[in-house]
C-alpha atoms as a PDB file:
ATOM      1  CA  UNK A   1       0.000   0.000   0.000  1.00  0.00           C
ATOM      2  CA  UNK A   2       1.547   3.232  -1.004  1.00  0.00           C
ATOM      3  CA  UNK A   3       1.424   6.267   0.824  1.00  0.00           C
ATOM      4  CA  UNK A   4      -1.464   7.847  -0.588  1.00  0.00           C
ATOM      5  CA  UNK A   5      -3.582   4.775  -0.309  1.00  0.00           C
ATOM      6  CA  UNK A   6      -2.938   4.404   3.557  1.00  0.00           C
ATOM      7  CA  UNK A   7      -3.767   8.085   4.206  1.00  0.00           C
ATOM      8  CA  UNK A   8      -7.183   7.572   2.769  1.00  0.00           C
ATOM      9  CA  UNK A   9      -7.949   4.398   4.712  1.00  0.00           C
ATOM     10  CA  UNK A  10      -6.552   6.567   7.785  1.00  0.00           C
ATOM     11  CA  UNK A  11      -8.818   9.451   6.512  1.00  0.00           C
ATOM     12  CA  UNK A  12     -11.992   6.870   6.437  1.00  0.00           C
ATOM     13  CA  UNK A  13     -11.240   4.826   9.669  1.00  0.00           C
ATOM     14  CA  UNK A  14     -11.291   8.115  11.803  1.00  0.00           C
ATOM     15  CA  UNK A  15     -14.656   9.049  10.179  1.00  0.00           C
ATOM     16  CA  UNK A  16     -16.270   5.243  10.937  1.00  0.00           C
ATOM     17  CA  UNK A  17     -14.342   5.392  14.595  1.00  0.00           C
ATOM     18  CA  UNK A  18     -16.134   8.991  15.341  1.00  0.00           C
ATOM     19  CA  UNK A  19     -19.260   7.539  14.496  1.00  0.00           C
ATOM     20  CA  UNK A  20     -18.381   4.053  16.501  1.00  0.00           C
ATOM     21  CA  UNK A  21     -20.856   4.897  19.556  1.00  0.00           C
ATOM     22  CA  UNK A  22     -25.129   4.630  19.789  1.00  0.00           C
ATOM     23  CA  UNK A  23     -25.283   8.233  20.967  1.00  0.00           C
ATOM     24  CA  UNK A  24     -23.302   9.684  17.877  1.00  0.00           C
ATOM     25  CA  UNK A  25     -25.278   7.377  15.246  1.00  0.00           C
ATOM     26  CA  UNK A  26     -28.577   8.677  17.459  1.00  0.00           C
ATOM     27  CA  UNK A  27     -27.076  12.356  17.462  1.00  0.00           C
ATOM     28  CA  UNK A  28     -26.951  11.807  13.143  1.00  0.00           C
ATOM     29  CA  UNK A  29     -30.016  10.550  12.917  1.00  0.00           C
ATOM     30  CA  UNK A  30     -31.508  12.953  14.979  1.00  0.00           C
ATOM     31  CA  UNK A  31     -29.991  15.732  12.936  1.00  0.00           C
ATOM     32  CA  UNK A  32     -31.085  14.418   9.660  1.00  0.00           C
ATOM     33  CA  UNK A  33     -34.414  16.155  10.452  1.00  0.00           C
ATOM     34  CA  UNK A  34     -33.120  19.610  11.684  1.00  0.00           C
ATOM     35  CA  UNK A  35     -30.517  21.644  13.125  1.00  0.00           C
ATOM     36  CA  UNK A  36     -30.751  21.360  17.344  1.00  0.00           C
ATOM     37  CA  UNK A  37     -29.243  22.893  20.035  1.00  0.00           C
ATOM     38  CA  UNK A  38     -27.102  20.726  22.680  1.00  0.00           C
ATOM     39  CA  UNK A  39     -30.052  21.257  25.316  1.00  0.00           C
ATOM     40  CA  UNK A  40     -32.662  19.599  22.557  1.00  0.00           C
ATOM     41  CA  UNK A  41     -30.209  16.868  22.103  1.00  0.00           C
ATOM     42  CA  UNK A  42     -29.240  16.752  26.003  1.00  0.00           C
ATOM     43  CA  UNK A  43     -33.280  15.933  26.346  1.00  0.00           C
ATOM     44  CA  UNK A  44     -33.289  13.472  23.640  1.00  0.00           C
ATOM     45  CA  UNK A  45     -30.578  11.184  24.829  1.00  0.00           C
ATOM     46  CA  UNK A  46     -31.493  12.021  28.757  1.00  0.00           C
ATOM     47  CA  UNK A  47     -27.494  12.392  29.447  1.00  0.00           C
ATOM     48  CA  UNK A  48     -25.365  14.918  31.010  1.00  0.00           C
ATOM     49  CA  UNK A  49     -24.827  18.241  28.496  1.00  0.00           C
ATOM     50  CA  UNK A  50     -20.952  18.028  29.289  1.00  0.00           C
ATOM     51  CA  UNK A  51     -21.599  14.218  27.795  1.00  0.00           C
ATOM     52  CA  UNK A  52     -23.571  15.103  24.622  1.00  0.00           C
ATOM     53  CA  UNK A  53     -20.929  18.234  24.781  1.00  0.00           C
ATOM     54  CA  UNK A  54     -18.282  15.290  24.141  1.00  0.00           C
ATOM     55  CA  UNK A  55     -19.803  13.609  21.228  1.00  0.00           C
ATOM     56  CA  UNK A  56     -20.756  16.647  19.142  1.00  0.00           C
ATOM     57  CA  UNK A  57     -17.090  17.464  19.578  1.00  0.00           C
ATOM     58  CA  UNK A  58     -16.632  14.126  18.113  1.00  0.00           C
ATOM     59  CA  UNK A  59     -18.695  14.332  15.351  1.00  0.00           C
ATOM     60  CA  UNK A  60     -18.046  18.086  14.813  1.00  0.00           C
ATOM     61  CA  UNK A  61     -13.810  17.076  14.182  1.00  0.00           C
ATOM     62  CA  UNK A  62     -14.923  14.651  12.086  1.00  0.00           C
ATOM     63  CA  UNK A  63     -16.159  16.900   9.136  1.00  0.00           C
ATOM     64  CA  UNK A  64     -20.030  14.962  10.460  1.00  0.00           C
ATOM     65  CA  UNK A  65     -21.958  17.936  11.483  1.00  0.00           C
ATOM     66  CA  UNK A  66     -21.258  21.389  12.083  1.00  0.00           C
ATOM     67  CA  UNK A  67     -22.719  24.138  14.183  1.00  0.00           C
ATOM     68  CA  UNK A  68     -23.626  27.788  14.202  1.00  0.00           C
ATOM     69  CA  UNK A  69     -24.255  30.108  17.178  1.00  0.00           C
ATOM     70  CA  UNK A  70     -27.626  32.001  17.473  1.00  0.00           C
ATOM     71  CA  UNK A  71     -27.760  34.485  20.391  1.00  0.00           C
ATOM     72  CA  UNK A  72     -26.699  32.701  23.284  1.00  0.00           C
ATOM     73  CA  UNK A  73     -27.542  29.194  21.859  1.00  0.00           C
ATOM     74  CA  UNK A  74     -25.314  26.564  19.517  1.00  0.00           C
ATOM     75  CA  UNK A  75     -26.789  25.116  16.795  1.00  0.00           C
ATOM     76  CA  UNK A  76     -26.008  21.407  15.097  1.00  0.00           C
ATOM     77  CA  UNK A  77     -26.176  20.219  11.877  1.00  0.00           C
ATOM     78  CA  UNK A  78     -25.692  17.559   9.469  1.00  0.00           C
ATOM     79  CA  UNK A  79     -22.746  18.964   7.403  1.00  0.00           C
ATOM     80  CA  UNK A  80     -22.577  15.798   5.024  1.00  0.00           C
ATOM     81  CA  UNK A  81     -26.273  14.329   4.903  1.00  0.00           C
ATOM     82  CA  UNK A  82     -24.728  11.626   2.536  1.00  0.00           C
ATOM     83  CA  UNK A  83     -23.721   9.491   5.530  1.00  0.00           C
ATOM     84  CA  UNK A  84     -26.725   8.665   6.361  1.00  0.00           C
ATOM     85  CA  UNK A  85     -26.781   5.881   2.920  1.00  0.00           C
ATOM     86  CA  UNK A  86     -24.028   4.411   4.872  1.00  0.00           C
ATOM     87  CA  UNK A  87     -26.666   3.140   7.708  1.00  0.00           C
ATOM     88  CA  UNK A  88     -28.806   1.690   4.906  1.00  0.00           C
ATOM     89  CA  UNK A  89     -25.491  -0.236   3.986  1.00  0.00           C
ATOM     90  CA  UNK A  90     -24.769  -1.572   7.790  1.00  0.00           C
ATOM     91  CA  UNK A  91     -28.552  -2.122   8.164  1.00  0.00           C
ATOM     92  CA  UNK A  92     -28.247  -4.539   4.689  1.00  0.00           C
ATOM     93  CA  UNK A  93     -24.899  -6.135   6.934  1.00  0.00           C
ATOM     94  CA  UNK A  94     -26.947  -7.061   9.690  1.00  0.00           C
ATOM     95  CA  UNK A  95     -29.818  -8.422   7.959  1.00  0.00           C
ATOM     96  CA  UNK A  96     -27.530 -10.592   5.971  1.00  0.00           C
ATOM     97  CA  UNK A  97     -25.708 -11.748   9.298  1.00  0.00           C
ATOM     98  CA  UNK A  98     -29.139 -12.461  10.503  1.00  0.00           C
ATOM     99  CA  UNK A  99     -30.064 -14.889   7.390  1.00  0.00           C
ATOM    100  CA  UNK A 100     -26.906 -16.060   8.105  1.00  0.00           C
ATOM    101  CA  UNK A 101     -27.722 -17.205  11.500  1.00  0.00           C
ATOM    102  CA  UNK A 102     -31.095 -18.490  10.573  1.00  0.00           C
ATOM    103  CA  UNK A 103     -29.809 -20.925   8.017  1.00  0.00           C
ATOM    104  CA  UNK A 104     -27.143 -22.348  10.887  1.00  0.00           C
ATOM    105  CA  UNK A 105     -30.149 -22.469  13.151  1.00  0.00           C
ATOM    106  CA  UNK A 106     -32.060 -24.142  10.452  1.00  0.00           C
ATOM    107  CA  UNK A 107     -29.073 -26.792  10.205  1.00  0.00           C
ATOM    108  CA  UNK A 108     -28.745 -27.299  14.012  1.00  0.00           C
ATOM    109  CA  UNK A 109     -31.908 -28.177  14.346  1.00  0.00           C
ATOM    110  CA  UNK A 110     -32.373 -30.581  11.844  1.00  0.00           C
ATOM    111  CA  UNK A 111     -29.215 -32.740  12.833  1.00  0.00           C
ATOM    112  CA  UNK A 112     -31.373 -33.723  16.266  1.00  0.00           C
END
């Protein structure tokens, strides 16, 4: 792998690894229907603001969403709505791990 090569699989890993928790895949999906503020978001995921604070950062770094300040409040939003296609690609993973499963199930139970 040349150099260029490994700096784009470095580029893409740090994108899938800031999206690698269930509050930053809810915090995407959540903005996929409009900006919010961190106290909307706070409310939504019913954990500390320094906490949801955290994983905006996250996702912010990441190039995921971005923000803009209102008056006294701090706006997030989707910066790259694109990545949502990518859950309808993990989504198609899981339900092919599931077949998967069912077919070994399927065999298991008919060698008794």
């Amino acid at each position: 792998m040349n150099d260029a090569t490994r700096k784009q699989y470095v580029a893409r890993a740090s994108i899938i690894k800031a999206m690698a928790h269930p509050t930053r895949l809810f915090v995407i999906e959540a903005l996929e229907k409009g900006e919010r503020c961190v106290n909307d978001l706070t409310d939504m995921i019913g954990a500390d603001m320094s906490t949801v604070s955290k994983h905006l950062s996250i996702l912010k770094n990441a190039g995921i969403i971005g923000d803009k300040k209102s008056g006294t409040s701090v706006f997030y939003h989707l910066k790259t709505p694109c990545i949502l296609g990518f859950f309808g690609c993990i989504e198609d993973v899981i339900e092919s791990n599931m077949r998967q499963q069912g077919e070994v199930l399927k065999s298991c139970k008919a060698r008794r």
